[in-house]
C-alpha atoms as a PDB file:
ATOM      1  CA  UNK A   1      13.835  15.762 -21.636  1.00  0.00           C
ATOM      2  CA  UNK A   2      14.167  18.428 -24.156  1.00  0.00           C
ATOM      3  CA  UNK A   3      11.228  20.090 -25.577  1.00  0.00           C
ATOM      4  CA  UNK A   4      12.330  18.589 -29.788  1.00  0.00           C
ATOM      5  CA  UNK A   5      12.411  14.735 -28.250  1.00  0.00           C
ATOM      6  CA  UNK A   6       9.176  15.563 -26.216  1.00  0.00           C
ATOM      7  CA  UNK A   7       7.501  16.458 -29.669  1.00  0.00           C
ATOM      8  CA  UNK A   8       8.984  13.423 -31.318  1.00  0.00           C
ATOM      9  CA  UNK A   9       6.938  11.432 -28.772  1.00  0.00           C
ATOM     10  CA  UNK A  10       3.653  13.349 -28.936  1.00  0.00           C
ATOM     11  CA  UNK A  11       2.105  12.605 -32.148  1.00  0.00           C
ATOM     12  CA  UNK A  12      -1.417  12.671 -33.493  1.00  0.00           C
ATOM     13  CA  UNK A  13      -3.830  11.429 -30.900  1.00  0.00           C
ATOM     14  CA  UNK A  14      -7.097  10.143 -30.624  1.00  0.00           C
ATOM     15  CA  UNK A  15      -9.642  11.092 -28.555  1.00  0.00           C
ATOM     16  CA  UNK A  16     -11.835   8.743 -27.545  1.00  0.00           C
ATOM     17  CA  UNK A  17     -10.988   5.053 -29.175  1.00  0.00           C
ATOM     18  CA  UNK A  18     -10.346   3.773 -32.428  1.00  0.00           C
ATOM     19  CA  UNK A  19     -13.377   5.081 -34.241  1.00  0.00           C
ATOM     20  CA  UNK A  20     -12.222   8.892 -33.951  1.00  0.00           C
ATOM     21  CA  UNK A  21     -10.530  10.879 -36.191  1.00  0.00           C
ATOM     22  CA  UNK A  22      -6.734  12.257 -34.787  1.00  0.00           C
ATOM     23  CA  UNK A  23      -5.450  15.839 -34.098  1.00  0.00           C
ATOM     24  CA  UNK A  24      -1.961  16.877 -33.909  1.00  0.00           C
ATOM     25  CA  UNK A  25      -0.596  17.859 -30.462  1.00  0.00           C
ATOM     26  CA  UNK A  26       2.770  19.947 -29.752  1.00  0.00           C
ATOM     27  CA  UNK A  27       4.119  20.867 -26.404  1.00  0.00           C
ATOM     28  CA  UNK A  28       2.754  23.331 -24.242  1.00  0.00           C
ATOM     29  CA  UNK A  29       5.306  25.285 -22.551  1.00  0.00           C
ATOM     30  CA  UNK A  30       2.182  26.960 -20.890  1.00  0.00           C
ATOM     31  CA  UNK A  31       1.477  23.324 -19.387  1.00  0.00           C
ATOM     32  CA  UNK A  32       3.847  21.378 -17.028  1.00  0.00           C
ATOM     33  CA  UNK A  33       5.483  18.251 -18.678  1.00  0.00           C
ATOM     34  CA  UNK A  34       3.085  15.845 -16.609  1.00  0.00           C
ATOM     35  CA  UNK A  35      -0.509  17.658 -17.839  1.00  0.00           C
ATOM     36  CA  UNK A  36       1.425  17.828 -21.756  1.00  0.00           C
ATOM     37  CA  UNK A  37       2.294  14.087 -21.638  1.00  0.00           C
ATOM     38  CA  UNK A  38      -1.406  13.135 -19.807  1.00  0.00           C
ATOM     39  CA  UNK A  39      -2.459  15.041 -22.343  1.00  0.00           C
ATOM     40  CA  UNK A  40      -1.140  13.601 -25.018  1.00  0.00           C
ATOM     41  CA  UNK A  41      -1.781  10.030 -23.376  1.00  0.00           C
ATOM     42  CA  UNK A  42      -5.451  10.439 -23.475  1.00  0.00           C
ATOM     43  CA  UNK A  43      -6.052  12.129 -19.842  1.00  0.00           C
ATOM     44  CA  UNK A  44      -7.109  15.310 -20.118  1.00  0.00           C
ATOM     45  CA  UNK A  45     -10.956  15.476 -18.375  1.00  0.00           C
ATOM     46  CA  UNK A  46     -10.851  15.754 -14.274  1.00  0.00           C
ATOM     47  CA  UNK A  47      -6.782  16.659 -14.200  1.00  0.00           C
ATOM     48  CA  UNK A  48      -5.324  20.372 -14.432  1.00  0.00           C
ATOM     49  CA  UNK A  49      -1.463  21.993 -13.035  1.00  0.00           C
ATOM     50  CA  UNK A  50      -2.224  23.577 -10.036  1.00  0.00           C
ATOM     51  CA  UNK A  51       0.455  26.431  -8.525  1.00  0.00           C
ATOM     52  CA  UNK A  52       3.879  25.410  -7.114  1.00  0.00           C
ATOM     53  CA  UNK A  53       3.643  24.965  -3.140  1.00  0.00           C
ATOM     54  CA  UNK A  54       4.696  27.911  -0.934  1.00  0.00           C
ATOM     55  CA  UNK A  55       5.665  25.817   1.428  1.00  0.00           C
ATOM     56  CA  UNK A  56       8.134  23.222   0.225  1.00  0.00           C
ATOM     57  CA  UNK A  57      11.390  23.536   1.009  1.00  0.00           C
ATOM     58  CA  UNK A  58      14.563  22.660  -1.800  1.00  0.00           C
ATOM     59  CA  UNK A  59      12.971  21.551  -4.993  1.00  0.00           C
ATOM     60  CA  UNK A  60       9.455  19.813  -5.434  1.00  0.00           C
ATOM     61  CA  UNK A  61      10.557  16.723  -5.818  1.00  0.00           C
ATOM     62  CA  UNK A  62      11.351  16.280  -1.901  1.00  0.00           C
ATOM     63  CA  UNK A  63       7.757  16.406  -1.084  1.00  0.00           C
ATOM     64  CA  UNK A  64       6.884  13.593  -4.254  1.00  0.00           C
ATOM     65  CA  UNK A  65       7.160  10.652  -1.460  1.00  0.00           C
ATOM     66  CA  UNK A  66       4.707  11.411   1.225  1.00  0.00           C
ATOM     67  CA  UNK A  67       2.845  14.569  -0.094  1.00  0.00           C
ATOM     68  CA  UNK A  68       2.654  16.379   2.714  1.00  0.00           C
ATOM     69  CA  UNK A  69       3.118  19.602   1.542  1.00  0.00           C
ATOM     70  CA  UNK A  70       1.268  19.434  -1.090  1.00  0.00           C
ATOM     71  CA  UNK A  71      -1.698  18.462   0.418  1.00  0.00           C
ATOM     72  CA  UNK A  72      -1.050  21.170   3.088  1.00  0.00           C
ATOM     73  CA  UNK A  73      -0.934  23.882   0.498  1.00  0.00           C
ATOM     74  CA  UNK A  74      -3.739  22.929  -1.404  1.00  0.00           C
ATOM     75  CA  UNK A  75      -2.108  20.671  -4.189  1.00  0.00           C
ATOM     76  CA  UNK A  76      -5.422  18.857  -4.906  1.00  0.00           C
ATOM     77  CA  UNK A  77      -6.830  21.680  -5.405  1.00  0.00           C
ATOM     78  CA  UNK A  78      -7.453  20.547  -9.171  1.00  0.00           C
ATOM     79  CA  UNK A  79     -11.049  19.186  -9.162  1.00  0.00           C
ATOM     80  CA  UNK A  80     -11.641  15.837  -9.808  1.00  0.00           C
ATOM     81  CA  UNK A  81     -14.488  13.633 -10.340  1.00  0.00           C
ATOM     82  CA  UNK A  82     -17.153  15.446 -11.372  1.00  0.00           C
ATOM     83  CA  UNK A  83     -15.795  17.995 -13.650  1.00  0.00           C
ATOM     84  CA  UNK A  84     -16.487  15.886 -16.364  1.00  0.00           C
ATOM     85  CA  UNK A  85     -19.946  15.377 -15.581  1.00  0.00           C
ATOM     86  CA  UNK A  86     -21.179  18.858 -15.485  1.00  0.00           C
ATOM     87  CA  UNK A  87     -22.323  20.357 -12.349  1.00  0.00           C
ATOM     88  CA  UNK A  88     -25.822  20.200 -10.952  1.00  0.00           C
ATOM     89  CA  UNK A  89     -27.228  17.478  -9.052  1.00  0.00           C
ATOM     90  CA  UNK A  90     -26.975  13.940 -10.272  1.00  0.00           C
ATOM     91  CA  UNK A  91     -29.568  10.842  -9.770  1.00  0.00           C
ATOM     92  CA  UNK A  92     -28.233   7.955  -8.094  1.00  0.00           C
ATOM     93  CA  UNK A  93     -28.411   5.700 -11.144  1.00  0.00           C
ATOM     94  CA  UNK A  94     -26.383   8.282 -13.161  1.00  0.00           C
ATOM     95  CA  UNK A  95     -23.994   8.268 -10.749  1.00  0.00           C
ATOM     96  CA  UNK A  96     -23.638   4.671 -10.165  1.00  0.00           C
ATOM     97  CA  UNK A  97     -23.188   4.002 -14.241  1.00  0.00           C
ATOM     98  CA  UNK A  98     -20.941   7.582 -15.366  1.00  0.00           C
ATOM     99  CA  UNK A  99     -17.622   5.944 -15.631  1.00  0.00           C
ATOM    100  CA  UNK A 100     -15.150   8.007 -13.508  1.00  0.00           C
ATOM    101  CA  UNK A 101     -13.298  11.318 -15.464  1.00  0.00           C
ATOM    102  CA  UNK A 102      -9.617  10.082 -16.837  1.00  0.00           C
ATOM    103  CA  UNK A 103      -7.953  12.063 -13.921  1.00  0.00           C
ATOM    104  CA  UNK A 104      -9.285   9.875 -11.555  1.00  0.00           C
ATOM    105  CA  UNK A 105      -7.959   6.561 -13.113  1.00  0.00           C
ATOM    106  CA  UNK A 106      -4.382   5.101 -13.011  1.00  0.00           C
ATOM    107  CA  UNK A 107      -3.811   4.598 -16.616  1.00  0.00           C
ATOM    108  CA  UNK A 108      -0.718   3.536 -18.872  1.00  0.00           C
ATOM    109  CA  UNK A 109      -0.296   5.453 -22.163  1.00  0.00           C
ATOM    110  CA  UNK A 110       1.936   4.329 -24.736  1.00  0.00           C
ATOM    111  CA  UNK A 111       3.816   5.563 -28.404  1.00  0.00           C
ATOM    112  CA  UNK A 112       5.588   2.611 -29.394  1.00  0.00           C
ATOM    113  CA  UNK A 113       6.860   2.742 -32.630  1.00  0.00           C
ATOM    114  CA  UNK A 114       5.726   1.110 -35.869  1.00  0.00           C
ATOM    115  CA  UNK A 115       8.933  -0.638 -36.687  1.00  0.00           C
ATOM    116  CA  UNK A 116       8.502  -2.488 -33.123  1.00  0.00           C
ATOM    117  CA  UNK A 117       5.528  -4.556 -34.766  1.00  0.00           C
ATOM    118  CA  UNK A 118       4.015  -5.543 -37.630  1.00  0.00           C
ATOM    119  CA  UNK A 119      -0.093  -5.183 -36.794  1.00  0.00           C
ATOM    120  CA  UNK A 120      -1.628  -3.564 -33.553  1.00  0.00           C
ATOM    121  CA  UNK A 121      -1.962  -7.314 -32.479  1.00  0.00           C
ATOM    122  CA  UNK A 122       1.510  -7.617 -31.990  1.00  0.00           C
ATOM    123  CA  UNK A 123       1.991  -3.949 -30.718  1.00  0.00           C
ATOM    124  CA  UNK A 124      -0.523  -5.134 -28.136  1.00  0.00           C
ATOM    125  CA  UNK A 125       0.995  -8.469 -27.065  1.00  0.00           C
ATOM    126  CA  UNK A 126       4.424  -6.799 -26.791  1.00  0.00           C
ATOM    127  CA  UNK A 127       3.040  -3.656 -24.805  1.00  0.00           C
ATOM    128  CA  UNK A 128       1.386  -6.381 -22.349  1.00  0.00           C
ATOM    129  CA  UNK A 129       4.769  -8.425 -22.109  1.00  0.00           C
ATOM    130  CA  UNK A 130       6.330  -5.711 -21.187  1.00  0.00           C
ATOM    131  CA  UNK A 131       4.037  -4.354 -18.594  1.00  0.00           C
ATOM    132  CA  UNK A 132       3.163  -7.844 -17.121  1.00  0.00           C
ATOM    133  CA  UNK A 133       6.610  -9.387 -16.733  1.00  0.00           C
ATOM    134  CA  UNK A 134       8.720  -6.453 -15.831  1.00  0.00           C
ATOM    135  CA  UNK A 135       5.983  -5.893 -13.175  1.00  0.00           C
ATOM    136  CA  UNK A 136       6.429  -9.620 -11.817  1.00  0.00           C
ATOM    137  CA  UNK A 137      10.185  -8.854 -11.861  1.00  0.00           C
ATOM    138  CA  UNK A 138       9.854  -5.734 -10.561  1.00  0.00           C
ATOM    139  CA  UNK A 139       7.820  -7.072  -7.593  1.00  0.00           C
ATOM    140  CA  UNK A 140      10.418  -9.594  -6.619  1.00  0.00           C
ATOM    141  CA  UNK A 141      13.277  -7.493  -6.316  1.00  0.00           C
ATOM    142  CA  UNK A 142      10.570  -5.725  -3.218  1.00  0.00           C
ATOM    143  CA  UNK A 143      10.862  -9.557  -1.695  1.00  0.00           C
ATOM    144  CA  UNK A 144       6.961 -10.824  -3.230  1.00  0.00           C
ATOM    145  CA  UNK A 145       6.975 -14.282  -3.899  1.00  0.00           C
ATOM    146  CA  UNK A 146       4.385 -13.505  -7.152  1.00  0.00           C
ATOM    147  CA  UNK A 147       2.330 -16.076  -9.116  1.00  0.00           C
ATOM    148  CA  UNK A 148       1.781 -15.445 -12.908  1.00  0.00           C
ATOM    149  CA  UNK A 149      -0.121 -16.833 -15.480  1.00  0.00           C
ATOM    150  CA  UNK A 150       1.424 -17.456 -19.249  1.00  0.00           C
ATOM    151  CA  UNK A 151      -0.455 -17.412 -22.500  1.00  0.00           C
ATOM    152  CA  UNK A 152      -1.307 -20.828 -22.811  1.00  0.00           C
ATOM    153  CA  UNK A 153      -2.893 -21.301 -19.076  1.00  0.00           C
ATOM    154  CA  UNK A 154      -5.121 -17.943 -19.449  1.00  0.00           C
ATOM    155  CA  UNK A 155      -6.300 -19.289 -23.132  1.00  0.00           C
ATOM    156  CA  UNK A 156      -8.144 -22.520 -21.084  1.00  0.00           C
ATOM    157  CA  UNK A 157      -9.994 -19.182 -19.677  1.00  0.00           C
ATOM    158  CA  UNK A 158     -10.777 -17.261 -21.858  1.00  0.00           C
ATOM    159  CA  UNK A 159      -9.350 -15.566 -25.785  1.00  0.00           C
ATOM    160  CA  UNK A 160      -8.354 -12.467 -24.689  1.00  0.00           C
ATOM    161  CA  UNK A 161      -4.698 -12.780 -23.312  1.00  0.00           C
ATOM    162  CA  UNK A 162      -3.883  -9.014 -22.599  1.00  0.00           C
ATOM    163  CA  UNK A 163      -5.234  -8.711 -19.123  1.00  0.00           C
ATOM    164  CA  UNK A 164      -4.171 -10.882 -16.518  1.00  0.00           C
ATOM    165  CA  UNK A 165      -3.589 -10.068 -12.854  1.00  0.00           C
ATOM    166  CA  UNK A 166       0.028 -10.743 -10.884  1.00  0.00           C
ATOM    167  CA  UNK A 167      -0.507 -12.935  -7.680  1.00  0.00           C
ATOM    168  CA  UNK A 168       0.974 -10.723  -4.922  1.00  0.00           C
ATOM    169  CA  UNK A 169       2.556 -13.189  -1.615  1.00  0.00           C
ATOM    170  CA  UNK A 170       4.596 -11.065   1.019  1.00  0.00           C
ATOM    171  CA  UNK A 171       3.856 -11.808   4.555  1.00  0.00           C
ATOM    172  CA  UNK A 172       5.406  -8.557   5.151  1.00  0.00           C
ATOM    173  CA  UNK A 173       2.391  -6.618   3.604  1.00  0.00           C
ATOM    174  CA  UNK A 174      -0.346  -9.042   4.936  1.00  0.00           C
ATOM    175  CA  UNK A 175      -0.532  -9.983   1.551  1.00  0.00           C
ATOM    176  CA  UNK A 176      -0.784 -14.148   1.802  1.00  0.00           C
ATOM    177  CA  UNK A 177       0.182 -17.071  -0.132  1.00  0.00           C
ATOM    178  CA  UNK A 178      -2.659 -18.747  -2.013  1.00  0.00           C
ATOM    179  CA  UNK A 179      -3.132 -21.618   0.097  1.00  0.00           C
ATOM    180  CA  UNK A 180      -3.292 -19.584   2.798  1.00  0.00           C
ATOM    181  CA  UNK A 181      -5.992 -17.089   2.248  1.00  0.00           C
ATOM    182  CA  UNK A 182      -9.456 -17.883   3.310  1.00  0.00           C
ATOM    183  CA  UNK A 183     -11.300 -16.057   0.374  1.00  0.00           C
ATOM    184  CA  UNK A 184      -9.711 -14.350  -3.194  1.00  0.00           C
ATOM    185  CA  UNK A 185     -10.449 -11.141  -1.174  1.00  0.00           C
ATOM    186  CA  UNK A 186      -7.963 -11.778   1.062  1.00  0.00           C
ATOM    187  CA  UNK A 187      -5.477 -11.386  -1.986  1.00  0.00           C
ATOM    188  CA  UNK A 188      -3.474  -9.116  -3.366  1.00  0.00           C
ATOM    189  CA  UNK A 189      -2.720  -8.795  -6.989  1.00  0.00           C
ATOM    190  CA  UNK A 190      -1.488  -6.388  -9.503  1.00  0.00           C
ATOM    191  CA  UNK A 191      -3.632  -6.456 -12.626  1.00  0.00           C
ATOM    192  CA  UNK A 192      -2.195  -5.077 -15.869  1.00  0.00           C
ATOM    193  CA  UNK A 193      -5.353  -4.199 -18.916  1.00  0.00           C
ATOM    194  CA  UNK A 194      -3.763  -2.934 -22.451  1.00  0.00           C
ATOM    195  CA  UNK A 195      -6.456  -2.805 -25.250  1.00  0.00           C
ATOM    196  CA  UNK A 196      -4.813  -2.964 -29.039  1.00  0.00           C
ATOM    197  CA  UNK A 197      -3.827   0.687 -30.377  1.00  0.00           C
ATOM    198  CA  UNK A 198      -4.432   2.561 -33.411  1.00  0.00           C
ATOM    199  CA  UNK A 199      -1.840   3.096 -36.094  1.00  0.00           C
ATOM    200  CA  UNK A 200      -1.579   6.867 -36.333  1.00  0.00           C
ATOM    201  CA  UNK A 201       0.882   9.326 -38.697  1.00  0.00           C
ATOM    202  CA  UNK A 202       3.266  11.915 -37.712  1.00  0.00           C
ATOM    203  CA  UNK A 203       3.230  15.238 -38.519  1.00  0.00           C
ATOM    204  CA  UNK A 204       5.781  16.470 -40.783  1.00  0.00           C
ATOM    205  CA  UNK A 205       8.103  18.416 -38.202  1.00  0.00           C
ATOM    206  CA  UNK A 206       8.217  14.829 -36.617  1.00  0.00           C
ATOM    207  CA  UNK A 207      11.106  12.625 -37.557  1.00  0.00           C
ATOM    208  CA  UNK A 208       9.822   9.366 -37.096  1.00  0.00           C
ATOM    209  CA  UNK A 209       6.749   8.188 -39.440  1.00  0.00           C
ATOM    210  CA  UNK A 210       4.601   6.305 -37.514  1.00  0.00           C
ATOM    211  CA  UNK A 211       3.321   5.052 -34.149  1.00  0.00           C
ATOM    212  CA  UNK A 212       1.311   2.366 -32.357  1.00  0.00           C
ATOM    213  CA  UNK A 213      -0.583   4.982 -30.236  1.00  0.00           C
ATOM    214  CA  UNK A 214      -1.957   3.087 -26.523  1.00  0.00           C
ATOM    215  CA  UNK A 215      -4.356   6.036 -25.157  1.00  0.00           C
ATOM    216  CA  UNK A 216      -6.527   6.608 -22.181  1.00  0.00           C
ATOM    217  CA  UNK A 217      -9.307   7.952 -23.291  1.00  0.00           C
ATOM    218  CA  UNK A 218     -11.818   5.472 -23.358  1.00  0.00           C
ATOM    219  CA  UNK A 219     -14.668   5.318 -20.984  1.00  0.00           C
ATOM    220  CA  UNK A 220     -14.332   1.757 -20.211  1.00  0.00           C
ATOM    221  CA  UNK A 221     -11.616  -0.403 -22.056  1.00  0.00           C
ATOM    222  CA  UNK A 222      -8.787   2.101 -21.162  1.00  0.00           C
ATOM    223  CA  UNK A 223      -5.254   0.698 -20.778  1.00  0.00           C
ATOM    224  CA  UNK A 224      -4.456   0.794 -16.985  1.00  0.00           C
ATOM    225  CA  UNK A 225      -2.828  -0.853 -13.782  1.00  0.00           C
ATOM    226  CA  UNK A 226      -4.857  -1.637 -10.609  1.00  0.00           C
ATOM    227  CA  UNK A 227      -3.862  -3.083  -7.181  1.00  0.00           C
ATOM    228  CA  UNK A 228      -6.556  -5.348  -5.619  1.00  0.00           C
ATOM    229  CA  UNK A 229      -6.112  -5.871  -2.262  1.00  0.00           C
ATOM    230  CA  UNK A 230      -7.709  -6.455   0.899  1.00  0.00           C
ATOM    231  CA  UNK A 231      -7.240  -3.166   3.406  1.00  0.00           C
ATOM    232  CA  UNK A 232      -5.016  -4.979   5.613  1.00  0.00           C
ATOM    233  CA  UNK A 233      -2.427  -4.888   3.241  1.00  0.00           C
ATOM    234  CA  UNK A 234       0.184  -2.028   3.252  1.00  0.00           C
ATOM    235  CA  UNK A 235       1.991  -2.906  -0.382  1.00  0.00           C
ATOM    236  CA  UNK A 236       4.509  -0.239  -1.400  1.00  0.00           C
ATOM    237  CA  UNK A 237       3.001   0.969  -4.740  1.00  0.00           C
ATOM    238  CA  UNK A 238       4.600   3.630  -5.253  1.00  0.00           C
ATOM    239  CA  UNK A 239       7.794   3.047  -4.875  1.00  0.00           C
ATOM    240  CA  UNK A 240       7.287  -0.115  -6.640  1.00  0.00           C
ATOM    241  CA  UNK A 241       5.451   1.581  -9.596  1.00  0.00           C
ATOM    242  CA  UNK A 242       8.665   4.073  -9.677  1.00  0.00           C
ATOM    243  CA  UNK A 243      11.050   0.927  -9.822  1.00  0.00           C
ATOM    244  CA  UNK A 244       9.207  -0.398 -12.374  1.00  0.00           C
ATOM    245  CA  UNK A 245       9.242   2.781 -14.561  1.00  0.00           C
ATOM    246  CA  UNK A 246      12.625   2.198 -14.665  1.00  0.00           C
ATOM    247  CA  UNK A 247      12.769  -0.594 -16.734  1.00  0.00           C
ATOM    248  CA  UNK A 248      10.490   0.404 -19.324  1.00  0.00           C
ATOM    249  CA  UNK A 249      11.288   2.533 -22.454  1.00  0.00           C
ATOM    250  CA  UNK A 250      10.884   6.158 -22.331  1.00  0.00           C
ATOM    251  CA  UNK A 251       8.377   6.349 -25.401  1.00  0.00           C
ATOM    252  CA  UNK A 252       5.681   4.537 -22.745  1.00  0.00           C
ATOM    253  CA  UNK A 253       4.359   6.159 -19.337  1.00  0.00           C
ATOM    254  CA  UNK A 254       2.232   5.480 -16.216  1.00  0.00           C
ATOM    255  CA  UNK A 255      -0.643   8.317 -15.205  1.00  0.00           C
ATOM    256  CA  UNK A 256      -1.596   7.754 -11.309  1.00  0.00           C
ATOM    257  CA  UNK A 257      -4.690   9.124 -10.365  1.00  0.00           C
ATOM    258  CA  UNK A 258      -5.290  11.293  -6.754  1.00  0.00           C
ATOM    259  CA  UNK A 259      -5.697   8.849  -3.768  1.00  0.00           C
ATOM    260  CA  UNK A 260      -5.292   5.523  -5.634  1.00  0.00           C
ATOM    261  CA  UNK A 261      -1.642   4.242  -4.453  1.00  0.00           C
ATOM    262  CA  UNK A 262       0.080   3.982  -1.425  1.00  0.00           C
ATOM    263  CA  UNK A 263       3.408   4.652  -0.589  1.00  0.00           C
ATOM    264  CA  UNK A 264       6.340   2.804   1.960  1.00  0.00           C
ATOM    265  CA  UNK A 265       4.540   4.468   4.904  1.00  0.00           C
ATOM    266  CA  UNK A 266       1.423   3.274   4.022  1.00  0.00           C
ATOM    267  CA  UNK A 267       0.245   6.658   3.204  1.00  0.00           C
ATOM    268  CA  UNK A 268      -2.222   7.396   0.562  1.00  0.00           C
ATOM    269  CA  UNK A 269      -0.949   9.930  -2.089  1.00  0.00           C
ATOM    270  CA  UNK A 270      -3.358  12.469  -2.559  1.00  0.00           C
ATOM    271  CA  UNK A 271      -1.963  14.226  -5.397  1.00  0.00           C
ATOM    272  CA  UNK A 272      -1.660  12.708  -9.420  1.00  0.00           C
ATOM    273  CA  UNK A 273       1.886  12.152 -11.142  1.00  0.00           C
ATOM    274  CA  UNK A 274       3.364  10.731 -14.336  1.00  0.00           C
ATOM    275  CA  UNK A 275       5.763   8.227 -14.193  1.00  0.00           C
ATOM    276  CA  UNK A 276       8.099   8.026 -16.853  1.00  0.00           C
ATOM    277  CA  UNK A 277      11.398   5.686 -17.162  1.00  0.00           C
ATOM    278  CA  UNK A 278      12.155   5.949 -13.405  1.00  0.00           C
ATOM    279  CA  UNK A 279      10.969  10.448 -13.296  1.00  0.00           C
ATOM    280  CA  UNK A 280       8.125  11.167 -11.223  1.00  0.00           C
ATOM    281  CA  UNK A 281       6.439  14.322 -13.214  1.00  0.00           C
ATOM    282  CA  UNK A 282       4.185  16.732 -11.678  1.00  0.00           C
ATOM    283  CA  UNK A 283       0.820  18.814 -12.003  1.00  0.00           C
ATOM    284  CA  UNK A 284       2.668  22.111 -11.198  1.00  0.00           C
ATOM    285  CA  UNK A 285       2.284  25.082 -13.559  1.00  0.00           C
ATOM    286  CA  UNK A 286       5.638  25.751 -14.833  1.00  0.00           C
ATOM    287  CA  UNK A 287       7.323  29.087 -13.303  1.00  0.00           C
END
């Protein structure tokens, strides 16, 4: 992506909710295109480039699906978790209540544009339609036999329609059918949260004039992605969150957080990414 369509996408951001006030944001050539578009997104306490392995071999991208070289040369090196609480020691409550930093949460990140919708209800609904279906249809082509819920069966539950989980079935990741599973913790599901954006303006030097902005800042009502599963399941996340990627538009982006999906081998990647229309983007300082 060039660095002129990059700072098309990045406008104003807000950070932290709807009550603050926004600040412009250009591209970083300092910054690798993951920590400038996390950045932009909303994720920007707990996450940091770290130096390009020594020990890969061809580009970086052959290490993206089972990390091992990365982890072997000290990719997650960037600290995480605390880094936004100070350091010191920390009483139990505090640390049972401080919601996590943003670089330790999967999150999705949006800049959909203002022609797409006519209030940040609709932006909202449309952003969720688009997550939540092209996930169930994303899942199936990976041979899950998935269980969804429309608007009209979650509304006999409850008003707010924009988070809703994806029943996962595959026998092949010891994730069961409904009627099969003892307890609900012996399910797997993919659930899909996205809160309703702000309405911010461009900058001048930007040719568009306005976007729906979905960030990640928020301490608790953050637009994300989360699989809930038992630990017998082995789902392929990433690979499935790649595929998924795919079929979304370029102007919205998933962050995954350290040690919070899985991969085909059932192997936990330790290191964050973006992902971005199919392009896995990441944390490296750029040479």
């Amino acid at each position: 992506m060039k660095y002129s369509t990059l700072a098309a996408m990045l406008v104003p951001i807000l950070l932290v909710g709807c009550a603050s006030t926004s600040s412009s944001f250009s591209y970083n050539t300092k910054k690798s295109m993951a920590l400038n578009l996390a950045n932009a997104g909303g994720v920007s306490t707990g996450i940091a480039d770290t130096d390009r392995p020594k020990n890969t071999s061809g580009t970086v991208a052959t290490s993206i699906p089972y990390g091992v070289a990365f982890t072997a040369s000290g990719f997650t090196s960037p600290a995480l978790g605390f880094t936004s609480w100070g350091g010191g020691a920390m009483s139990l409550l505090a640390f049972l209540t401080t919601p996590k930093s943003q670089g330790e949460r999967n999150s999705i990140m949006a800049f959909m544009p203002s022609d797409m919708a006519t209030s940040s209800e609709e932006a909202q609904k449309k952003l969720f339609d688009l997550y939540y279906y092209n996930a169930d249809k994303t899942l199936s082509t990976f041979g899950s036999t998935n269980k969804i819920w429309n608007d009209e069966e979650t509304r006999k539950f409850t008003n707010e329609i924009y988070s809703r989980n994806i029943l996962i079935q595959n026998a092949e990741w010891n994730c069961p059918r409904e009627n099969a599973a003892q307890k609900i913790k012996d399910l797997c599901f993919l659930k899909i949260y996205v809160y309703e954006p702000s309405l911010l303006k461009d900058p001048s030097f930007v040719t568009a004039n306005s976007y729906y902005y979905f960030g990640a800042s928020n301490s608790r009502n953050y637009n994300r992605f989360v699989f809930a599963k038992p630990k017998s399941a082995n789902i392929p996340e990433y690979e499935i969150l790649s595929a998924l990627s795919k079929t979304l538009p370029n102007w919205t982006y998933m962050y995954v957080a350290p040690k919070q999906v899985t991969n085909k081998s059932g192997d936990i990647m330790n290191f964050p990414f973006i992902l971005q229309a199919g392009k896995t983007e990441l944390f490296v300082k750029p040479q």
